[in-house]
PDB file of N, CA and C in Angstrom:
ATOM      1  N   UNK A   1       8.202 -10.980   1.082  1.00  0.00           N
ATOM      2  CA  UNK A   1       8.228 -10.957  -0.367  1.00  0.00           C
ATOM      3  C   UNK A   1       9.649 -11.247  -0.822  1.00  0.00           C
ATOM      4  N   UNK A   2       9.905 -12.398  -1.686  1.00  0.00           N
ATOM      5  CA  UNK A   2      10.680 -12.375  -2.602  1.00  0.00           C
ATOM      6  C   UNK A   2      11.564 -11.430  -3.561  1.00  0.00           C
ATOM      7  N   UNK A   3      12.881 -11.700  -3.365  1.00  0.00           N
ATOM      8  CA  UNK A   3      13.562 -10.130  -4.899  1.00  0.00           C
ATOM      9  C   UNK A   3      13.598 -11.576  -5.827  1.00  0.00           C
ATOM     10  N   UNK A   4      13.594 -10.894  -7.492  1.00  0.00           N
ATOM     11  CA  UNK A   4      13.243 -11.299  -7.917  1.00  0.00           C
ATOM     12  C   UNK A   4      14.412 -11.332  -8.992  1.00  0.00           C
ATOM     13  N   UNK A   5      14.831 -12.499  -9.628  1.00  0.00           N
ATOM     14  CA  UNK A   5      16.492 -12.144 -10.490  1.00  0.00           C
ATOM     15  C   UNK A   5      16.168 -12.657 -11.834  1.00  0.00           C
ATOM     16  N   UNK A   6      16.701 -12.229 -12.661  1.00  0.00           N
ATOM     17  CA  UNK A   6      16.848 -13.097 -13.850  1.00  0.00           C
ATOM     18  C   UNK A   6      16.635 -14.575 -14.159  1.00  0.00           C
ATOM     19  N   UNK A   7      16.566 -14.844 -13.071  1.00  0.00           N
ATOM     20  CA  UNK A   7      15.741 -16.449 -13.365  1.00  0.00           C
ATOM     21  C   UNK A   7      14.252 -16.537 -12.716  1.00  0.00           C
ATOM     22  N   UNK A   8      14.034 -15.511 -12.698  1.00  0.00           N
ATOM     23  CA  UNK A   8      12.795 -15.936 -11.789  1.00  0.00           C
ATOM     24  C   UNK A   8      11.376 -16.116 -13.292  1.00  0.00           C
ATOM     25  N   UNK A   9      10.317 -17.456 -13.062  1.00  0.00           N
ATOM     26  CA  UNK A   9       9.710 -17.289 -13.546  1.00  0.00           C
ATOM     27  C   UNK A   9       8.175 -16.174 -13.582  1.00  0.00           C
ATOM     28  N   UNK A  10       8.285 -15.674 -15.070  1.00  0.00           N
ATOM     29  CA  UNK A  10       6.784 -14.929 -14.838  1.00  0.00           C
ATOM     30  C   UNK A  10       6.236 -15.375 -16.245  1.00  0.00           C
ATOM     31  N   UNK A  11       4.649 -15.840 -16.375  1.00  0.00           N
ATOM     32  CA  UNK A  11       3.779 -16.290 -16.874  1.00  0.00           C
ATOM     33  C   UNK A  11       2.985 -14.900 -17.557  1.00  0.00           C
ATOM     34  N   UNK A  12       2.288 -14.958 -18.331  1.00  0.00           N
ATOM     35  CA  UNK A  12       1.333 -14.361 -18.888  1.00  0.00           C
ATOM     36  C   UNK A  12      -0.059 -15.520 -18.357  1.00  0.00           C
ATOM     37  N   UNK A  13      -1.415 -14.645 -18.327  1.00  0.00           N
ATOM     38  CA  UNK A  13      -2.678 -15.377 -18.062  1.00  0.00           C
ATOM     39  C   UNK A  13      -2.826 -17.132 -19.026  1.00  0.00           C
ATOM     40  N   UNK A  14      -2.137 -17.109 -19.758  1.00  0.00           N
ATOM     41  CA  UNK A  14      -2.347 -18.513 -20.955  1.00  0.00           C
ATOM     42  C   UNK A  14      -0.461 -19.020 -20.647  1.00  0.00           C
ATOM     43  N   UNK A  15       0.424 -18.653 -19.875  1.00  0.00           N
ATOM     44  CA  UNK A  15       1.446 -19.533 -19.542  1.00  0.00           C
ATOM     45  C   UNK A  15       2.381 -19.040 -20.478  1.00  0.00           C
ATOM     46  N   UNK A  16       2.180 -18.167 -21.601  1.00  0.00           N
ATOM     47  CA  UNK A  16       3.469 -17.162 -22.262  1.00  0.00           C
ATOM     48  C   UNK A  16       4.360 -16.944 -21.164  1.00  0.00           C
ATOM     49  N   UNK A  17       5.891 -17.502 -21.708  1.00  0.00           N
ATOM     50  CA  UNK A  17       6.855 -16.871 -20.620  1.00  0.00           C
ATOM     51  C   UNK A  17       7.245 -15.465 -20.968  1.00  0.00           C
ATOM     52  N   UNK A  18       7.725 -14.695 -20.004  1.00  0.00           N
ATOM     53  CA  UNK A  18       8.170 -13.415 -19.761  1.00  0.00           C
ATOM     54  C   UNK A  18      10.056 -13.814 -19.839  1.00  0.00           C
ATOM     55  N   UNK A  19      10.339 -13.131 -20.540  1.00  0.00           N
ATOM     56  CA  UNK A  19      11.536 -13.089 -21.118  1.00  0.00           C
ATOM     57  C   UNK A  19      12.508 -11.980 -20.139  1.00  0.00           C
ATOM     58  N   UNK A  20      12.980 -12.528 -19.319  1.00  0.00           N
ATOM     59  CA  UNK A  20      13.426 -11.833 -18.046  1.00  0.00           C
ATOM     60  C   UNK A  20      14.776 -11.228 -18.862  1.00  0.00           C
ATOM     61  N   UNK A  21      15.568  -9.835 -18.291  1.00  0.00           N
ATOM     62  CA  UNK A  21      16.649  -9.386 -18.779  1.00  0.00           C
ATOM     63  C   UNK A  21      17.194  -8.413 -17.761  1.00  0.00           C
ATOM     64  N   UNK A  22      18.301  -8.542 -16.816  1.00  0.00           N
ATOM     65  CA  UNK A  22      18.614  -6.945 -15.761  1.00  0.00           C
ATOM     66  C   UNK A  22      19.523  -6.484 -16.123  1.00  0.00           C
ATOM     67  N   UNK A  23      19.198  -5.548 -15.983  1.00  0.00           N
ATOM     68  CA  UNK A  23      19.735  -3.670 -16.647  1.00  0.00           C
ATOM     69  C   UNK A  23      21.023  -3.868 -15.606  1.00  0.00           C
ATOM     70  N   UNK A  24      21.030  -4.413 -14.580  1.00  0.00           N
ATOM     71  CA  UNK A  24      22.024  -4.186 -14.027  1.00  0.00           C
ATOM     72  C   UNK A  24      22.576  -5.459 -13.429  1.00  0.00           C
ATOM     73  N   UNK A  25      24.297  -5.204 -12.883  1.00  0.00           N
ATOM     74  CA  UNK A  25      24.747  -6.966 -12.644  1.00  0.00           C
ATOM     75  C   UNK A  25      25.453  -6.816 -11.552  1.00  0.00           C
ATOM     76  N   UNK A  26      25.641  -5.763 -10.631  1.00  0.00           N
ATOM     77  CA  UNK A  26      26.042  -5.577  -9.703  1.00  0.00           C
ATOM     78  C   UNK A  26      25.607  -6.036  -8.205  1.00  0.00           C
ATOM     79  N   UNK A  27      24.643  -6.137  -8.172  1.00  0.00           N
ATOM     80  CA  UNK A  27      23.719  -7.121  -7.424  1.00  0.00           C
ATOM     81  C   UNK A  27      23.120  -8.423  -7.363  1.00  0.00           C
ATOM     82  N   UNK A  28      23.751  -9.350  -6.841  1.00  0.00           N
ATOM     83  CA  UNK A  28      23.203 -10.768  -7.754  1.00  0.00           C
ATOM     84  C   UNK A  28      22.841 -11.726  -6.487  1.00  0.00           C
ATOM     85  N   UNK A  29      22.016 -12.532  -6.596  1.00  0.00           N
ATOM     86  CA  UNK A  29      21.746 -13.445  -5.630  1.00  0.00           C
ATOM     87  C   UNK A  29      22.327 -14.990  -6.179  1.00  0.00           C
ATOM     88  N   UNK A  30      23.318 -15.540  -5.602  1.00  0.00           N
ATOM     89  CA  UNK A  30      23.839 -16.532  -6.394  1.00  0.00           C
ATOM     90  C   UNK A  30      24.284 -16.372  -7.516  1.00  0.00           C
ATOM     91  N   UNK A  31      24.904 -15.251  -7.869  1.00  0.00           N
ATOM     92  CA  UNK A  31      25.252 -15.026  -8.986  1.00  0.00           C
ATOM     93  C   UNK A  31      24.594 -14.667 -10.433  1.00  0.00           C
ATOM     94  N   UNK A  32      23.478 -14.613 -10.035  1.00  0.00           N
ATOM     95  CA  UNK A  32      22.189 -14.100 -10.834  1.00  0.00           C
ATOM     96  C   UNK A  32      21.465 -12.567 -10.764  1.00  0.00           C
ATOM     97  N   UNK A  33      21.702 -12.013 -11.362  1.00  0.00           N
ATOM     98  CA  UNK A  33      21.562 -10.075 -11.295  1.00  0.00           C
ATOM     99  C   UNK A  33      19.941 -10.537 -10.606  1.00  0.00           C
ATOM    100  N   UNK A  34      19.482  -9.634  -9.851  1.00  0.00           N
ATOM    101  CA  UNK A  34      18.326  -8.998  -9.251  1.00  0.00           C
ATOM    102  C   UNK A  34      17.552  -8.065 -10.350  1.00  0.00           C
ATOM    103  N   UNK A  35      16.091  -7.940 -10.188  1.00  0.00           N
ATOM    104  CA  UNK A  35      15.326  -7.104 -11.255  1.00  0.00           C
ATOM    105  C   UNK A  35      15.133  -6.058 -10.523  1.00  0.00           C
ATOM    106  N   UNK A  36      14.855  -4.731 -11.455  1.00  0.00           N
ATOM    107  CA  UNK A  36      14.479  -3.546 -10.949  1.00  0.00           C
ATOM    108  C   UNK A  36      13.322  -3.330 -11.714  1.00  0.00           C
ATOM    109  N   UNK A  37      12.694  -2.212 -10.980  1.00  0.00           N
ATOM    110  CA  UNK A  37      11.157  -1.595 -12.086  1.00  0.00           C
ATOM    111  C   UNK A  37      11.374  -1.634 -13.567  1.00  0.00           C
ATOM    112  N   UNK A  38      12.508  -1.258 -13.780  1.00  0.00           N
ATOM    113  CA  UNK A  38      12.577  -0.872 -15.505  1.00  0.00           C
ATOM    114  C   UNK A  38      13.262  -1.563 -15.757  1.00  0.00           C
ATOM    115  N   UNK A  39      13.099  -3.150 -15.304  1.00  0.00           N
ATOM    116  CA  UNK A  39      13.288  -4.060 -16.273  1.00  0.00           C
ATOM    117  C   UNK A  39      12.585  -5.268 -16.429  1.00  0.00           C
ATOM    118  N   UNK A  40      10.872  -4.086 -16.322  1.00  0.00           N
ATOM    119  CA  UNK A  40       9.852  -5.106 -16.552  1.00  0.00           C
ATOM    120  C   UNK A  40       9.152  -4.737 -17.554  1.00  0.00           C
ATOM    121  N   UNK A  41       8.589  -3.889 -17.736  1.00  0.00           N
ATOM    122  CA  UNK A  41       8.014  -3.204 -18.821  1.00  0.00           C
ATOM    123  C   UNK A  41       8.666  -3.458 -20.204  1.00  0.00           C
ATOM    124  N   UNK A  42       7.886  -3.962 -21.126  1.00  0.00           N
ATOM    125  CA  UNK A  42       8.463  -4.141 -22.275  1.00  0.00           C
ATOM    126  C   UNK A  42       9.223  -5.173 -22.591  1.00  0.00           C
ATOM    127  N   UNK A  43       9.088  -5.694 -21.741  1.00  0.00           N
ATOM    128  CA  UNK A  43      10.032  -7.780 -21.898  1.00  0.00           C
ATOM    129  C   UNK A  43       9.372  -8.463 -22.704  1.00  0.00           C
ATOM    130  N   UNK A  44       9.728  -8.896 -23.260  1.00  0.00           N
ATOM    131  CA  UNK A  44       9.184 -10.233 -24.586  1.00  0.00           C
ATOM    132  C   UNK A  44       8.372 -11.310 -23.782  1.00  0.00           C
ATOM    133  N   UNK A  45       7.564 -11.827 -24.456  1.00  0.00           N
ATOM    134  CA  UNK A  45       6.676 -12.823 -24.245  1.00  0.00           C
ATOM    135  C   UNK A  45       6.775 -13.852 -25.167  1.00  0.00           C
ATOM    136  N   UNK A  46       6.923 -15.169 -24.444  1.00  0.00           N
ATOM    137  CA  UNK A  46       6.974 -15.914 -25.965  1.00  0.00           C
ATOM    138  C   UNK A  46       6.198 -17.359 -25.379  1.00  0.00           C
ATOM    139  N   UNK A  47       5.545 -17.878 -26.506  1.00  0.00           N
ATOM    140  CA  UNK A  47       4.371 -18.953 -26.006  1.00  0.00           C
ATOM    141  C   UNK A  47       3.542 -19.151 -25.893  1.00  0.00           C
ATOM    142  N   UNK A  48       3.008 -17.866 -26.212  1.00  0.00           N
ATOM    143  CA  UNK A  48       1.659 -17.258 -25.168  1.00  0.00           C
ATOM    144  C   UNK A  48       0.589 -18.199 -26.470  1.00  0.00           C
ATOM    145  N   UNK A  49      -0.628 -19.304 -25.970  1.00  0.00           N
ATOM    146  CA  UNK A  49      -1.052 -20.132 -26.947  1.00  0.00           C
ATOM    147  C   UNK A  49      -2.249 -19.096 -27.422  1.00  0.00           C
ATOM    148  N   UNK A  50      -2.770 -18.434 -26.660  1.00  0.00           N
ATOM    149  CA  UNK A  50      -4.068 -17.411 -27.408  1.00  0.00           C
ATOM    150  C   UNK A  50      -4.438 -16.469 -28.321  1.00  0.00           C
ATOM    151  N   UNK A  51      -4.303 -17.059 -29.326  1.00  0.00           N
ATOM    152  CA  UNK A  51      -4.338 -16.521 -30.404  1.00  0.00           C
ATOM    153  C   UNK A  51      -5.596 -17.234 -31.584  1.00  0.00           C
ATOM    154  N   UNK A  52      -6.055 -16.540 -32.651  1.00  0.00           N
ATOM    155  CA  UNK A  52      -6.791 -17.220 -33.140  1.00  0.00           C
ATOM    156  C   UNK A  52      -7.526 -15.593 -33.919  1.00  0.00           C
ATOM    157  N   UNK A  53      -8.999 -15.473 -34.560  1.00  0.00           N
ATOM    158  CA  UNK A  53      -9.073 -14.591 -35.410  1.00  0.00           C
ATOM    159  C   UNK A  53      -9.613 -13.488 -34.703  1.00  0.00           C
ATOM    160  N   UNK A  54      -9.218 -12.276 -34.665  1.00  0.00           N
ATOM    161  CA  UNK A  54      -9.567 -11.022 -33.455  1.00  0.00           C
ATOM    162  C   UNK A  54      -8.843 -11.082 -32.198  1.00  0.00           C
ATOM    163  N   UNK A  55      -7.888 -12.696 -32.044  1.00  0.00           N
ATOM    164  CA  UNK A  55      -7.151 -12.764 -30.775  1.00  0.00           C
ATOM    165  C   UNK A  55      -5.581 -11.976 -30.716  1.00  0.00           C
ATOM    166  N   UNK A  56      -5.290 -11.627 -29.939  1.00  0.00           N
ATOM    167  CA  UNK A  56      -4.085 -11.070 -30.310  1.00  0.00           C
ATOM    168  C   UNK A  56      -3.682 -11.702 -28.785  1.00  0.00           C
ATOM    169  N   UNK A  57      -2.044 -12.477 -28.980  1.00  0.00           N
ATOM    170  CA  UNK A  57      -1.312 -13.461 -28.287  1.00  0.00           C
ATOM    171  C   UNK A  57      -0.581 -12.406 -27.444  1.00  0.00           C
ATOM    172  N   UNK A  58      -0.441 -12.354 -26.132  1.00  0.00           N
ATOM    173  CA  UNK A  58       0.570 -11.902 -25.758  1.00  0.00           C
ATOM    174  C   UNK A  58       2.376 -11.758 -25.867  1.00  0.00           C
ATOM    175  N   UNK A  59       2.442 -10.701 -26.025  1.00  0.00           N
ATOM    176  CA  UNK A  59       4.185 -10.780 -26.662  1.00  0.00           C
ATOM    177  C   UNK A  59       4.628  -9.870 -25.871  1.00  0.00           C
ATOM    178  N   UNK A  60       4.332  -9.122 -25.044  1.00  0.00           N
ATOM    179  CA  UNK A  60       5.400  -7.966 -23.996  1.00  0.00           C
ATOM    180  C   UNK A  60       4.079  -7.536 -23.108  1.00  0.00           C
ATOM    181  N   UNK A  61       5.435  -7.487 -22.024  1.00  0.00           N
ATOM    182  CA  UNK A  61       4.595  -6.995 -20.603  1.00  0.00           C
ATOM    183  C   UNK A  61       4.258  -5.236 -20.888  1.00  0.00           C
ATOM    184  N   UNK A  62       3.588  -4.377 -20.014  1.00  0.00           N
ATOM    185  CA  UNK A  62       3.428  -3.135 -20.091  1.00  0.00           C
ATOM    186  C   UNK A  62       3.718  -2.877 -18.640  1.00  0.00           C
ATOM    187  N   UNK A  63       3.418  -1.853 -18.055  1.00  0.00           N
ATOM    188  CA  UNK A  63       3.588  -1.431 -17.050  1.00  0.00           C
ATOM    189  C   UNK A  63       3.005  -2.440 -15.562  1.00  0.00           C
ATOM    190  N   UNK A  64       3.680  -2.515 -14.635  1.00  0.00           N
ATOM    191  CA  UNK A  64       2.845  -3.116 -13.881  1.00  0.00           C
ATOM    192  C   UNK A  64       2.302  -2.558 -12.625  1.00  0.00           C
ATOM    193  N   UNK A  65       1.460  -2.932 -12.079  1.00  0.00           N
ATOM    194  CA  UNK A  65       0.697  -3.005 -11.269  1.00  0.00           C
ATOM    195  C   UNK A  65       1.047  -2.456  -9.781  1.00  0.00           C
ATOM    196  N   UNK A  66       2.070  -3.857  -9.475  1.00  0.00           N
ATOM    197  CA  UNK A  66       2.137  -3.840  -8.020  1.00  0.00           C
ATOM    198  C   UNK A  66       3.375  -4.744  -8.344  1.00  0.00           C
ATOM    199  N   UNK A  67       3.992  -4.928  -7.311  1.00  0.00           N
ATOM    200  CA  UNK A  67       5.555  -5.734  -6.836  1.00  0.00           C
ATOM    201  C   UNK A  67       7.012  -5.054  -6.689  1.00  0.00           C
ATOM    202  N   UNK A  68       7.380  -3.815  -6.722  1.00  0.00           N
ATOM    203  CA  UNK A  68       8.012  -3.080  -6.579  1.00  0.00           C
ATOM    204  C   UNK A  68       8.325  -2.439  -5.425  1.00  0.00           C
ATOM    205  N   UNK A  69       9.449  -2.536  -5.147  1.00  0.00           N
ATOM    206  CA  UNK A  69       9.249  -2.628  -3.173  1.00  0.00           C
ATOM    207  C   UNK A  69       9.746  -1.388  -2.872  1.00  0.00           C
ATOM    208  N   UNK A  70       8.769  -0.726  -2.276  1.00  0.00           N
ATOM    209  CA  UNK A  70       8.887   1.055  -1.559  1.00  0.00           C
ATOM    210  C   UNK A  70      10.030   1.055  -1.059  1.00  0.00           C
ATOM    211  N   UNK A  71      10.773   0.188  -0.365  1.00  0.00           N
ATOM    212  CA  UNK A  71      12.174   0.715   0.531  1.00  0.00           C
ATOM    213  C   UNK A  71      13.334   0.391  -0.580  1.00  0.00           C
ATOM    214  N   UNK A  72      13.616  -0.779  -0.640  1.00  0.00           N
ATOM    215  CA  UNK A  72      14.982  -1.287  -1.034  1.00  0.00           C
ATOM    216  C   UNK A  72      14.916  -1.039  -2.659  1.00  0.00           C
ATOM    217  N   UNK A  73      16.191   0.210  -2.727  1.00  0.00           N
ATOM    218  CA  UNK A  73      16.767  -0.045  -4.302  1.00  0.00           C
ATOM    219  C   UNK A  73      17.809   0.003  -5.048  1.00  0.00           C
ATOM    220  N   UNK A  74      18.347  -0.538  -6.241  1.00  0.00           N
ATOM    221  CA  UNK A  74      19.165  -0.631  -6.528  1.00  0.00           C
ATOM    222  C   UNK A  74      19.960   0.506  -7.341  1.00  0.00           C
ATOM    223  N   UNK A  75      20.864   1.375  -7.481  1.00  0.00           N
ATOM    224  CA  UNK A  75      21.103   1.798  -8.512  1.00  0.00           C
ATOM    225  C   UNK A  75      20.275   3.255  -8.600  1.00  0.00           C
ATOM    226  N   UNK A  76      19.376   3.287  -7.481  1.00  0.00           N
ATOM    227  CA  UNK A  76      18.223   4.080  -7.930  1.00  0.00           C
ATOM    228  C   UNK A  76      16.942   3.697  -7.950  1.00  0.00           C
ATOM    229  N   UNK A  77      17.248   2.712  -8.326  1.00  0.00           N
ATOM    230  CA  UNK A  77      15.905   1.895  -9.078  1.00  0.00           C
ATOM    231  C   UNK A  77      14.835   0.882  -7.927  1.00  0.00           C
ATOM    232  N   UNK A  78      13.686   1.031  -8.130  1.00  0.00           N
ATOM    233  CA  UNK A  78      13.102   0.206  -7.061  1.00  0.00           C
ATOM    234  C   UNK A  78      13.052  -2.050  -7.016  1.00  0.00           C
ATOM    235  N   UNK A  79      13.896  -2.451  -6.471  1.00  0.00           N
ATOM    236  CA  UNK A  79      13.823  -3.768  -6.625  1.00  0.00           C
ATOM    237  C   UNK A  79      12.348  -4.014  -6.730  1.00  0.00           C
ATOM    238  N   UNK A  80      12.340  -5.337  -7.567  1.00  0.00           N
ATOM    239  CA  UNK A  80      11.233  -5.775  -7.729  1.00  0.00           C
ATOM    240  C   UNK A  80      10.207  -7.252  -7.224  1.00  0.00           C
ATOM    241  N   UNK A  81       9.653  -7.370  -6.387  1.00  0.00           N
ATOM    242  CA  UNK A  81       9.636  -8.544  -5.637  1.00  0.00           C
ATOM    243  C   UNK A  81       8.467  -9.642  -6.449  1.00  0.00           C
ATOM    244  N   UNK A  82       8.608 -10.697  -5.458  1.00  0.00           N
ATOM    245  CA  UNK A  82       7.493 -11.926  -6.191  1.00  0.00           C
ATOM    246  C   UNK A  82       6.094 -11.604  -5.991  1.00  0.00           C
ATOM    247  N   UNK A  83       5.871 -10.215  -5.182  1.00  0.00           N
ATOM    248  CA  UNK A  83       3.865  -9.870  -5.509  1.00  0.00           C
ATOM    249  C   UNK A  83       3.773  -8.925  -7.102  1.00  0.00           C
ATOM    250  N   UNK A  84       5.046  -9.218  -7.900  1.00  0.00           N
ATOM    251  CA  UNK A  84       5.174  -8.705  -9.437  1.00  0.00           C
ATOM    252  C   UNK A  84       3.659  -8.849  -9.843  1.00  0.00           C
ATOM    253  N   UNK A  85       2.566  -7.838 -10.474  1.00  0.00           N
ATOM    254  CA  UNK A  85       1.828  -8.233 -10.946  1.00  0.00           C
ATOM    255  C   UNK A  85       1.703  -7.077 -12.098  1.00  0.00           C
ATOM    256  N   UNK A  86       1.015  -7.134 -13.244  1.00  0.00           N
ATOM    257  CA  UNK A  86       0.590  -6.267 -14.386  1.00  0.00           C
ATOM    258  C   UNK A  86       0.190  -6.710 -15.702  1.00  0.00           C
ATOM    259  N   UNK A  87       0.305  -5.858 -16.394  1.00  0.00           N
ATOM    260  CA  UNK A  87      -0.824  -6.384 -17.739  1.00  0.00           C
ATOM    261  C   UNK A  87       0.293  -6.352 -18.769  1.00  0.00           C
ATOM    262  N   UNK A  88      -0.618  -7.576 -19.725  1.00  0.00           N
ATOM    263  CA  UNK A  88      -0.143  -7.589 -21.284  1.00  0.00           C
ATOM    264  C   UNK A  88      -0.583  -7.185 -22.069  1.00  0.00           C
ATOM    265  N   UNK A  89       0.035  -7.093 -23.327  1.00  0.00           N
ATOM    266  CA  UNK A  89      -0.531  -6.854 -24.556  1.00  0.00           C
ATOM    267  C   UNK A  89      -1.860  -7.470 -25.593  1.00  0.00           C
ATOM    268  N   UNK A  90      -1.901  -8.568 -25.011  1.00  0.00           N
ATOM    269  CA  UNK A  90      -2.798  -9.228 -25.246  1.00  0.00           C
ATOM    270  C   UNK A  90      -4.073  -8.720 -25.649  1.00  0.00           C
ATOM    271  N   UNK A  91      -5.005 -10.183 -25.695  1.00  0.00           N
ATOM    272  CA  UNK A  91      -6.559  -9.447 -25.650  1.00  0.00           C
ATOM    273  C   UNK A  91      -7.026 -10.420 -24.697  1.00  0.00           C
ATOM    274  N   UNK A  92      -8.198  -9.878 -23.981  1.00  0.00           N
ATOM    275  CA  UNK A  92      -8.471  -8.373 -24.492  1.00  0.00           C
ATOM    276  C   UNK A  92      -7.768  -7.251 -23.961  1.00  0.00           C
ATOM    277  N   UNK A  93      -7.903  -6.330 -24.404  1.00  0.00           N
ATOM    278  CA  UNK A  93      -6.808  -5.009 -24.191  1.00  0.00           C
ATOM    279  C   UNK A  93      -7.420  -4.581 -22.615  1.00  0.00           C
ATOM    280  N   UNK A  94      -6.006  -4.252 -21.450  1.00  0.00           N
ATOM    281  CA  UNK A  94      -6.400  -3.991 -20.038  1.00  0.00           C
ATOM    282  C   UNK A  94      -6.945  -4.977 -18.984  1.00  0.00           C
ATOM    283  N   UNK A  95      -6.988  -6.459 -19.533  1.00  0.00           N
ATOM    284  CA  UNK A  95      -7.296  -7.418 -18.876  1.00  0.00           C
ATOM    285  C   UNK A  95      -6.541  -8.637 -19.015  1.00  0.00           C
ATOM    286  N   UNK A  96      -5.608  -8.978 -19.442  1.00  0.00           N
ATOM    287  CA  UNK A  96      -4.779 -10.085 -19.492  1.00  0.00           C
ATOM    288  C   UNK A  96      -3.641  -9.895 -18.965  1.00  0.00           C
ATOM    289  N   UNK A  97      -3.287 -10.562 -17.849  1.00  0.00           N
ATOM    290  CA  UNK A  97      -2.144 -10.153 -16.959  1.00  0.00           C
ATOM    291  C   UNK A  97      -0.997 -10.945 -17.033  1.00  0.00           C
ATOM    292  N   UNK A  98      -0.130 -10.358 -16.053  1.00  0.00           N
ATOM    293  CA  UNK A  98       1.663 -11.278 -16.140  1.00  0.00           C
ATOM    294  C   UNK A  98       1.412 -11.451 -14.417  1.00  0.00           C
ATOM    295  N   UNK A  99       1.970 -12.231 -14.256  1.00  0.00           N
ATOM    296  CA  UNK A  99       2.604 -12.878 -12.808  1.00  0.00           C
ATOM    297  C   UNK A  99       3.873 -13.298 -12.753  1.00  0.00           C
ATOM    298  N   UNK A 100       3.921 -13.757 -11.483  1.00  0.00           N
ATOM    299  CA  UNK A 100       5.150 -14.758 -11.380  1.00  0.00           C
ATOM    300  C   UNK A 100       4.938 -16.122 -10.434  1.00  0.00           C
ATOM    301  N   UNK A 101       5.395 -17.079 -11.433  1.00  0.00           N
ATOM    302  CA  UNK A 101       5.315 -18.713 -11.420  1.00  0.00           C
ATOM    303  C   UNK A 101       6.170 -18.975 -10.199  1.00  0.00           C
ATOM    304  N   UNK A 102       7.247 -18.203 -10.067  1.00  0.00           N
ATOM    305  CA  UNK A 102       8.159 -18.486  -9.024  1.00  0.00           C
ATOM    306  C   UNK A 102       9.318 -17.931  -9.036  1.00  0.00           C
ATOM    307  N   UNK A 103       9.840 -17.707  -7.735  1.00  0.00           N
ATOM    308  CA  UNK A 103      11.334 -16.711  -7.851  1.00  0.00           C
ATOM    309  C   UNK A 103      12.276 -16.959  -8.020  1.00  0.00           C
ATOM    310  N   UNK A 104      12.586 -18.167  -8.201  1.00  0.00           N
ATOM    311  CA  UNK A 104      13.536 -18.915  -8.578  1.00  0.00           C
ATOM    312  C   UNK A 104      14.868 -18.699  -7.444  1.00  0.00           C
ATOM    313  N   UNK A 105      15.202 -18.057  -6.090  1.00  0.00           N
ATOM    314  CA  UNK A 105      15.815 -17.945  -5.354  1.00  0.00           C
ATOM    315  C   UNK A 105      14.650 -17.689  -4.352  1.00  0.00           C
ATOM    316  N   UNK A 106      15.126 -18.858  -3.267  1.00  0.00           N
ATOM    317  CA  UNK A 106      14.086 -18.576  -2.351  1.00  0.00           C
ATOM    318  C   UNK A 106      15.009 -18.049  -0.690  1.00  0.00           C
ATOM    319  N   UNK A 107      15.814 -17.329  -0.459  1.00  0.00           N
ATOM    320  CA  UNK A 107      16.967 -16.989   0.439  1.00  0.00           C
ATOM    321  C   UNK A 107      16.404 -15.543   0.604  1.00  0.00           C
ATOM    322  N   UNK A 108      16.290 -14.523  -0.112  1.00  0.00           N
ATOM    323  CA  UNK A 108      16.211 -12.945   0.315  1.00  0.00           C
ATOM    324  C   UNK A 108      15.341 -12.390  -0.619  1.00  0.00           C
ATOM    325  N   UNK A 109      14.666 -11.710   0.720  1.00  0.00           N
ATOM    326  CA  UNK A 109      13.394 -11.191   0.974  1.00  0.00           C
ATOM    327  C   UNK A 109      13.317 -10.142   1.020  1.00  0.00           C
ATOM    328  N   UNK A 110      11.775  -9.108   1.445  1.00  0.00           N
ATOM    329  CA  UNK A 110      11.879  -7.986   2.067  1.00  0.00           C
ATOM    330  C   UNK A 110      10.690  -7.831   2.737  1.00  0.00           C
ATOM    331  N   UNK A 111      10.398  -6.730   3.566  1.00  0.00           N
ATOM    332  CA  UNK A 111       8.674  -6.996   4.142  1.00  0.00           C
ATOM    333  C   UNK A 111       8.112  -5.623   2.935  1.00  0.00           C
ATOM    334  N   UNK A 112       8.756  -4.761   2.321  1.00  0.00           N
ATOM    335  CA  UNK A 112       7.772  -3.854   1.460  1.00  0.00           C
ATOM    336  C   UNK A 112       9.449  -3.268   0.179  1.00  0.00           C
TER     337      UNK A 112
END
């Protein structure tokens, strides 16, 4: 699995980008800060095309899922790898998810 930095892309289910931001800069892969758990939740979404009357467009991630790697962390904090997965705001509510398109550093890894 992939760590995952401030450039890495993540999608919403309709291709809304996830508006990446790290809490911290002490760690960087190429010069690019690394993500931790809590600095996924609550990231902006912007793009997201699904919208329309009763639709509500995705605009921020919520909690996620899975991609947060049990061993290695930063600061405290659990790094966050490219099996990133969880839900948006979207509709319908509890079923429209975030991913990631790609990690945008493909050099360091982890196995969990």
């Amino acid at each position: 699995m992939l760590w995952l930095d401030e450039g890495s892309v993540l999608t919403c289910d309709h291709q809304g980008r996830v508006m990446n931001l790290a809490s911290q800069r002490w760690v960087t892969i190429g010069a690019v800060p690394v993500l931790v758990e809590t600095d996924i939740p609550g990231r902006v979404i912007v793009g997201c095309p699904n919208a329309g009357p009763n639709i509500k467009p995705c605009t921020s991630t919520v909690l996620p899922a899975a991609g947060a790697s049990i061993f290695v962390r930063v600061g405290g904090m659990r790094l966050v790898t490219d099996a990133l997965a969880g839900l948006t705001d979207g509709t319908p509510p509890g079923v429209t998810s975030f991913r990631v398109l790609d990690a945008h550093q493909h050099f360091v890894g982890t196995d969990r």
